[in-house]
N, C-alpha and C. Protein backbone atom coordinates (compact mmCIF):
# COMPACT_ATOMS: atom_id res chain seq x y z
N UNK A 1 0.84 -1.19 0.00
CA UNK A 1 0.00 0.00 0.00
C UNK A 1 0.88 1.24 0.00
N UNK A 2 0.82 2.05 -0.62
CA UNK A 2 0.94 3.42 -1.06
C UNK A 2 0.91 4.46 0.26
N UNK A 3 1.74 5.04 0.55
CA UNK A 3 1.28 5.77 1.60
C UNK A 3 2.06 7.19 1.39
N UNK A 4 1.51 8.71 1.88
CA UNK A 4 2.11 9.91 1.24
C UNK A 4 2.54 10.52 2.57
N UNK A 5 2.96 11.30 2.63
CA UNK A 5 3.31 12.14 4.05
C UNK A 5 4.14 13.42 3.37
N UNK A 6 2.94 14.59 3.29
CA UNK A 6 3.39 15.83 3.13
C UNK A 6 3.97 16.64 4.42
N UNK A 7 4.30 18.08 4.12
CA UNK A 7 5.00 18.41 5.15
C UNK A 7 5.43 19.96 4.54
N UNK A 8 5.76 20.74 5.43
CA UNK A 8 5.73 22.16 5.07
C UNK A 8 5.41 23.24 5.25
N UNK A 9 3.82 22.75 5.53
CA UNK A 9 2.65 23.91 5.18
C UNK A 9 2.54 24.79 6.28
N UNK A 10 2.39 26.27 6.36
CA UNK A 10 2.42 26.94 7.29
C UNK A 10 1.98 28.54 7.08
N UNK A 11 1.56 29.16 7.77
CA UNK A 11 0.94 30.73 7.63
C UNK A 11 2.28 31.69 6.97
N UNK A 12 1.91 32.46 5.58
CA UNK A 12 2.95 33.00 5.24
C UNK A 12 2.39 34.34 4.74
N UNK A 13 2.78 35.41 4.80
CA UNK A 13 2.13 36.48 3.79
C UNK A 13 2.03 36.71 2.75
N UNK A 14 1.54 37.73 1.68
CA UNK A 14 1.16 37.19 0.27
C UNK A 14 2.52 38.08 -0.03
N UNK A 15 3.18 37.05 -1.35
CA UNK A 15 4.58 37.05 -1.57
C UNK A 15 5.17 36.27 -1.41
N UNK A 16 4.86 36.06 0.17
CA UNK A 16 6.05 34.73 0.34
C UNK A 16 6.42 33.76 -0.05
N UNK A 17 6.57 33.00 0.45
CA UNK A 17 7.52 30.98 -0.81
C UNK A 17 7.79 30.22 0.76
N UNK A 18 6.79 28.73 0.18
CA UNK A 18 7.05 27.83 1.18
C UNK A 18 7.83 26.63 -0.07
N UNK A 19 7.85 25.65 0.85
CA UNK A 19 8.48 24.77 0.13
C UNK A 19 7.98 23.39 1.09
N UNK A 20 7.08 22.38 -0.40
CA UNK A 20 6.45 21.59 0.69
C UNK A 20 7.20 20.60 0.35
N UNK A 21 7.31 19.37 1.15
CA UNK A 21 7.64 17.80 0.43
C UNK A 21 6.67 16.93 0.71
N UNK A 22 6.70 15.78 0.18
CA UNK A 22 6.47 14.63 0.14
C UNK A 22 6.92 13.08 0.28
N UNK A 23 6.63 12.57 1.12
CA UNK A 23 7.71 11.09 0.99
C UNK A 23 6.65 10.22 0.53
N UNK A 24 7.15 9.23 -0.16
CA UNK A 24 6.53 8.57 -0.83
C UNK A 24 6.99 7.13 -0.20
N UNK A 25 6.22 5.94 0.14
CA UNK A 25 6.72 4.90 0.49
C UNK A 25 5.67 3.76 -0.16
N UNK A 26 6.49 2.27 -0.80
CA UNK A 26 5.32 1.44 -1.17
C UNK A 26 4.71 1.30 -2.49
N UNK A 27 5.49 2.12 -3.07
CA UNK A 27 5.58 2.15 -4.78
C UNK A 27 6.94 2.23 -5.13
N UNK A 28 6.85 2.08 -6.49
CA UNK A 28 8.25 2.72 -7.44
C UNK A 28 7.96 4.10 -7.61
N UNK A 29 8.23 4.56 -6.98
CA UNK A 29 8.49 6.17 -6.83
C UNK A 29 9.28 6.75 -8.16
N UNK A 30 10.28 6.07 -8.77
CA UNK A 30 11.04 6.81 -10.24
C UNK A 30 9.63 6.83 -11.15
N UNK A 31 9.17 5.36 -10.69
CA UNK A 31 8.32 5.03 -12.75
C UNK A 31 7.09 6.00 -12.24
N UNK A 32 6.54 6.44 -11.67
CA UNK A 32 5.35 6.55 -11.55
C UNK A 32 5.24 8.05 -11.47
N UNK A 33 4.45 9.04 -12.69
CA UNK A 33 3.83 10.18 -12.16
C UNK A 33 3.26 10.69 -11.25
N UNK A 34 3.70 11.83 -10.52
CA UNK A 34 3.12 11.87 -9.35
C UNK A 34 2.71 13.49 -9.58
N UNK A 35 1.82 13.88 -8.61
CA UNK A 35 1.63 15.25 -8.76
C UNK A 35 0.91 15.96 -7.41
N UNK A 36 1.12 17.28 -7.52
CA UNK A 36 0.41 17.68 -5.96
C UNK A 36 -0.90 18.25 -6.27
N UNK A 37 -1.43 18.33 -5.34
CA UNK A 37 -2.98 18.61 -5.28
C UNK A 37 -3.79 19.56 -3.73
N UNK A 38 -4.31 20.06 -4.16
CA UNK A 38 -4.82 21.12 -3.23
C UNK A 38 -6.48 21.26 -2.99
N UNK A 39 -7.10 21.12 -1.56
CA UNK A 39 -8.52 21.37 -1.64
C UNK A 39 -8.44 22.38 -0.71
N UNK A 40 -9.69 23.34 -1.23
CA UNK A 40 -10.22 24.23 -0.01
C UNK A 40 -11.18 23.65 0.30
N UNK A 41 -12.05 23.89 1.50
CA UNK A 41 -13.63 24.31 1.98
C UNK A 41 -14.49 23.86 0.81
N UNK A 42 -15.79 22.85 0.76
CA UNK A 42 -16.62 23.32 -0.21
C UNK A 42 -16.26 23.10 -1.56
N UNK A 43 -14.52 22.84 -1.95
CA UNK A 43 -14.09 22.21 -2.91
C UNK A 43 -13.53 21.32 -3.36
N UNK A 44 -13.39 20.64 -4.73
CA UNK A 44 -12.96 19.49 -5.11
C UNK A 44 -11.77 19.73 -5.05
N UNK A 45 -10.64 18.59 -4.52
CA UNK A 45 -9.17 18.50 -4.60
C UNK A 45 -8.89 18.29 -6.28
N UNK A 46 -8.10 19.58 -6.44
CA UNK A 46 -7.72 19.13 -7.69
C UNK A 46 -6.13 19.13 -8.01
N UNK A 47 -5.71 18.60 -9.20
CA UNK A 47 -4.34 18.59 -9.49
C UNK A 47 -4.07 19.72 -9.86
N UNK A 48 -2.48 20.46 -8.97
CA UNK A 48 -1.96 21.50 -9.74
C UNK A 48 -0.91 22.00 -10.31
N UNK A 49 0.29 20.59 -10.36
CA UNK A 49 1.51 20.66 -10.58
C UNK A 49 1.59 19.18 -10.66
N UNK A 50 1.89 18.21 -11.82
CA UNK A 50 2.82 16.95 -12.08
C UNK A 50 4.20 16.88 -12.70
N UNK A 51 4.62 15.89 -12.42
CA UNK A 51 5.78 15.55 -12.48
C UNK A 51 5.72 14.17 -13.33
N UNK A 52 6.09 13.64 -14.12
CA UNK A 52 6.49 12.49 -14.87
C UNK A 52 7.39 11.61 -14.27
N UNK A 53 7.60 10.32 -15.32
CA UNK A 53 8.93 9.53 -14.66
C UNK A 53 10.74 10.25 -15.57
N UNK A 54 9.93 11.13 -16.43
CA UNK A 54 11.37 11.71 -16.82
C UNK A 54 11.36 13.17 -16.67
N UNK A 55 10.55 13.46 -15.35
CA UNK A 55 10.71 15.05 -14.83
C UNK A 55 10.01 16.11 -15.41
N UNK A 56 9.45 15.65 -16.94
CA UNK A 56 8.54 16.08 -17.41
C UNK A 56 7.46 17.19 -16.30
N UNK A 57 7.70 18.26 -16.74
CA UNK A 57 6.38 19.06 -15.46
C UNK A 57 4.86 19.97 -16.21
N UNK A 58 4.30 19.51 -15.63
CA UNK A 58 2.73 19.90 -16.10
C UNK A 58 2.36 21.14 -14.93
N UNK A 59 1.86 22.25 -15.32
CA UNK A 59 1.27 23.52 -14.02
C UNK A 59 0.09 23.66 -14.91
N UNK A 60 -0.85 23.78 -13.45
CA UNK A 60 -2.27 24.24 -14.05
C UNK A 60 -2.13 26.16 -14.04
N UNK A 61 -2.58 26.69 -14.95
CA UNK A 61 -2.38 28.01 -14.65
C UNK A 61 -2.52 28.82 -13.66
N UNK A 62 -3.16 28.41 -12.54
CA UNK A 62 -3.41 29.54 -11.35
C UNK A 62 -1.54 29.10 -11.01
N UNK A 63 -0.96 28.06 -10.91
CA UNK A 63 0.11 28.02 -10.32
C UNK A 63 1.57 28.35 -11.51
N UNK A 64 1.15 28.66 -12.75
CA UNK A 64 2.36 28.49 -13.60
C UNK A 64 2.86 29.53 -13.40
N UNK A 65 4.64 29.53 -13.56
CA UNK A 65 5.38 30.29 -13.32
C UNK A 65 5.87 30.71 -11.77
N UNK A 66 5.11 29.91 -10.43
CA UNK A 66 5.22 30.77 -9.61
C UNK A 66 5.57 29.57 -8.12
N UNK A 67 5.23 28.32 -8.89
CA UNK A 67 5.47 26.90 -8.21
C UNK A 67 6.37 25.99 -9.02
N UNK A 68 6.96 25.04 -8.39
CA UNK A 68 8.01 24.48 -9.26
C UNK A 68 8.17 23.24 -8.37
N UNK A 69 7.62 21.89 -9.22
CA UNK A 69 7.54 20.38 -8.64
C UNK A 69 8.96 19.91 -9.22
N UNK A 70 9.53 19.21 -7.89
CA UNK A 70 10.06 18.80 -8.30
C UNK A 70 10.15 17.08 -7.80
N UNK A 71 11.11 16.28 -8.01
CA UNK A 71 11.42 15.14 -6.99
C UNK A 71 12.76 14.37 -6.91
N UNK A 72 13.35 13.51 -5.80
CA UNK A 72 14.33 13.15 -5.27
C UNK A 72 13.98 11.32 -5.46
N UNK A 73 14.67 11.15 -6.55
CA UNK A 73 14.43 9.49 -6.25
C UNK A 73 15.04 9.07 -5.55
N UNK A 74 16.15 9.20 -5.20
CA UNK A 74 17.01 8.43 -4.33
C UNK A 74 16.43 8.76 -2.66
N UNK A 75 15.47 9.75 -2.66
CA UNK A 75 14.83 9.85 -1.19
C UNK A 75 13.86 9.84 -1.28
N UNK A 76 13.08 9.08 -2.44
CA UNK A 76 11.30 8.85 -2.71
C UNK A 76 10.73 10.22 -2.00
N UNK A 77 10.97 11.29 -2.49
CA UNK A 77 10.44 12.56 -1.83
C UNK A 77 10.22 13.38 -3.00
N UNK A 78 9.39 13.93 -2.85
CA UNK A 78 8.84 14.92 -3.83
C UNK A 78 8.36 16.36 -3.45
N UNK A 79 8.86 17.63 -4.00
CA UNK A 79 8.79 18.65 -3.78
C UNK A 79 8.02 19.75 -4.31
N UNK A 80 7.29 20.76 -3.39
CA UNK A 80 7.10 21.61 -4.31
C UNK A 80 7.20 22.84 -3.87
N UNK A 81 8.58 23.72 -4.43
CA UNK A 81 8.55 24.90 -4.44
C UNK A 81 7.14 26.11 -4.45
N UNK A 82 6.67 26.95 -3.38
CA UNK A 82 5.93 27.66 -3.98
C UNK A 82 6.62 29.38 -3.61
N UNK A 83 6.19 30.41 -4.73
CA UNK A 83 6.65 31.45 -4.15
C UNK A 83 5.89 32.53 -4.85
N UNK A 84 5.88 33.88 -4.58
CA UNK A 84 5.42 34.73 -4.69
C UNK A 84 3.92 34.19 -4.58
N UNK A 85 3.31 33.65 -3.49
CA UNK A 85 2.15 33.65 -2.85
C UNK A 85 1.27 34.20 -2.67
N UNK A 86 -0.53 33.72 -3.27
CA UNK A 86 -1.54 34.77 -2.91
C UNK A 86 -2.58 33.83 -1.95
N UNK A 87 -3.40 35.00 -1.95
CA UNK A 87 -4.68 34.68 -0.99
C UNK A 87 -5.21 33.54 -1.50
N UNK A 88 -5.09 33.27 -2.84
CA UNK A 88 -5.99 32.02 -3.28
C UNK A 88 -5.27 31.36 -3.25
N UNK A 89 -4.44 31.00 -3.02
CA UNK A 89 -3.60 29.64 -2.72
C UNK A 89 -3.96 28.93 -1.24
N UNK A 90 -4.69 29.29 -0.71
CA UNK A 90 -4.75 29.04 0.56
C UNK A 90 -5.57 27.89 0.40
N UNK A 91 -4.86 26.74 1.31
CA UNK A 91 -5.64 25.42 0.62
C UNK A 91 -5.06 24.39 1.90
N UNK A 92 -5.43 23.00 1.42
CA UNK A 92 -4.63 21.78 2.04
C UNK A 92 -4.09 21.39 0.89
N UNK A 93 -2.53 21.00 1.15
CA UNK A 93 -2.13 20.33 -0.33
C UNK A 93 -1.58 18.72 0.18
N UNK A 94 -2.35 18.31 -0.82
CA UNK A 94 -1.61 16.61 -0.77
C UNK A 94 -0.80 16.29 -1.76
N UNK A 95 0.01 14.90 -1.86
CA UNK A 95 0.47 14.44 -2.57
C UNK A 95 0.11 13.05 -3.33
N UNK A 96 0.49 12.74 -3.91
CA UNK A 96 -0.28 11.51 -4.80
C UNK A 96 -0.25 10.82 -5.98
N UNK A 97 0.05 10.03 -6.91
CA UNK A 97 0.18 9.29 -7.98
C UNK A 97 -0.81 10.41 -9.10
N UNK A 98 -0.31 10.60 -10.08
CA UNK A 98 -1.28 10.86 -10.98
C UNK A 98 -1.60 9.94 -12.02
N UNK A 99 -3.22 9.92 -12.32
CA UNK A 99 -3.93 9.81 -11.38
C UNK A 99 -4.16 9.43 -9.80
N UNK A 100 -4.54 9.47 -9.15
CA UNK A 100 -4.78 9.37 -7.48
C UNK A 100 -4.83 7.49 -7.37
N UNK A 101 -4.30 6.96 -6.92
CA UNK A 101 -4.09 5.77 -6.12
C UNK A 101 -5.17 5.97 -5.45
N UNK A 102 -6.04 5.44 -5.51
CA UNK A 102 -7.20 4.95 -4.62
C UNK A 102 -7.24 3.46 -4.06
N UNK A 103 -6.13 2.89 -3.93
CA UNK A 103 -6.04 1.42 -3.35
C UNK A 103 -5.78 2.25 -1.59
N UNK A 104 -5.23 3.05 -1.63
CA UNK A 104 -5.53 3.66 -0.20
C UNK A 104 -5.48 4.96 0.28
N UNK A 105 -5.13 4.88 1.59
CA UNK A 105 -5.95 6.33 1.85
C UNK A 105 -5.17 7.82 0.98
N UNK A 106 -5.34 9.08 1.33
CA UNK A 106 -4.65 10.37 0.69
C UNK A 106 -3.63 10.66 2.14
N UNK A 107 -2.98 11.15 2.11
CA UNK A 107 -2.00 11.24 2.95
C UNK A 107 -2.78 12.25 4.12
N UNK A 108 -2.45 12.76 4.97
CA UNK A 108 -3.03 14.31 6.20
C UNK A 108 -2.63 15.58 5.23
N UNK A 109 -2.29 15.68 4.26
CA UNK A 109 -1.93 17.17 4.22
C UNK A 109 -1.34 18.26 4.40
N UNK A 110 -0.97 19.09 3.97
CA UNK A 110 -0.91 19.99 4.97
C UNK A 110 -0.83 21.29 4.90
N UNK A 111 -1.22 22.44 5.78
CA UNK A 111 -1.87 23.75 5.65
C UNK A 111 -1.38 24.55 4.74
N UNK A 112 -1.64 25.29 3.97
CA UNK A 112 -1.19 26.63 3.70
C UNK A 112 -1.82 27.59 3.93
N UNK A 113 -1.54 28.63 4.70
CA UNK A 113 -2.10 29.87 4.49
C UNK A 113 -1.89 31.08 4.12
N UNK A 114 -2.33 31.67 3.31
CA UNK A 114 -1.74 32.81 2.96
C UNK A 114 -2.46 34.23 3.25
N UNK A 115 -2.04 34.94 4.49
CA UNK A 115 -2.99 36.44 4.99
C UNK A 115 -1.75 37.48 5.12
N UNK A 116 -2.18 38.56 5.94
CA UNK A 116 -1.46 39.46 5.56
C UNK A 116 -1.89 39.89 7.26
């Protein structure tokens, strides 16, 4: 079983740059696309940054140019730069296979906030 454990997330002002990770355990972490994902309140978790098995990177536009996925095979960890930060980013972000591994659970998450 697949299991994620993000890490990072924390109150920042708008501008700022966190930098989240991910460990990945229980897969092949090289072969497998992975990508991060973010829900608010009231909304669907969606994908907003993937990564391929040859680093290949996909950004949905609210995040292009301003987030940057990356990952560490040799430490099954996966990263994601974020910076120059707004109010709408304010979310839970997970990590996860793209598509989502549903053989088990989504990892805890974890906060971002972005106020002033």
């Amino acid at each position: 079983q697949v299991q994620f454990v993000e890490a990072g997330g924390g109150l920042v002002q708008p501008g700022g740059s966190l930098r989240l990770s991910c460990e990945v355990s229980g897969s092949v972490f090289s072969d497998t696309t992975m990508a991060w994902y973010r829900q608010t309140p009231g909304s669907r978790r969606e994908w907003i940054a993937l990564i391929d098995s040859r680093s290949y990177t996909i950004y949905k536009d609210s995040v292009q140019d301003r987030f940057t996925i990356s990952r560490d095979v040799d430490k099954n960890t996966m990263y994601l730069q974020m910076n120059n930060l707004k109010l709408e980013d304010t979310a839970v972000y997970y990590c996860n296979t793209h598509p989502p591994d549903l053989r088990g659970p989504w990892g805890q998450g974890t906060q971002v906030t972005v106020s002033s």
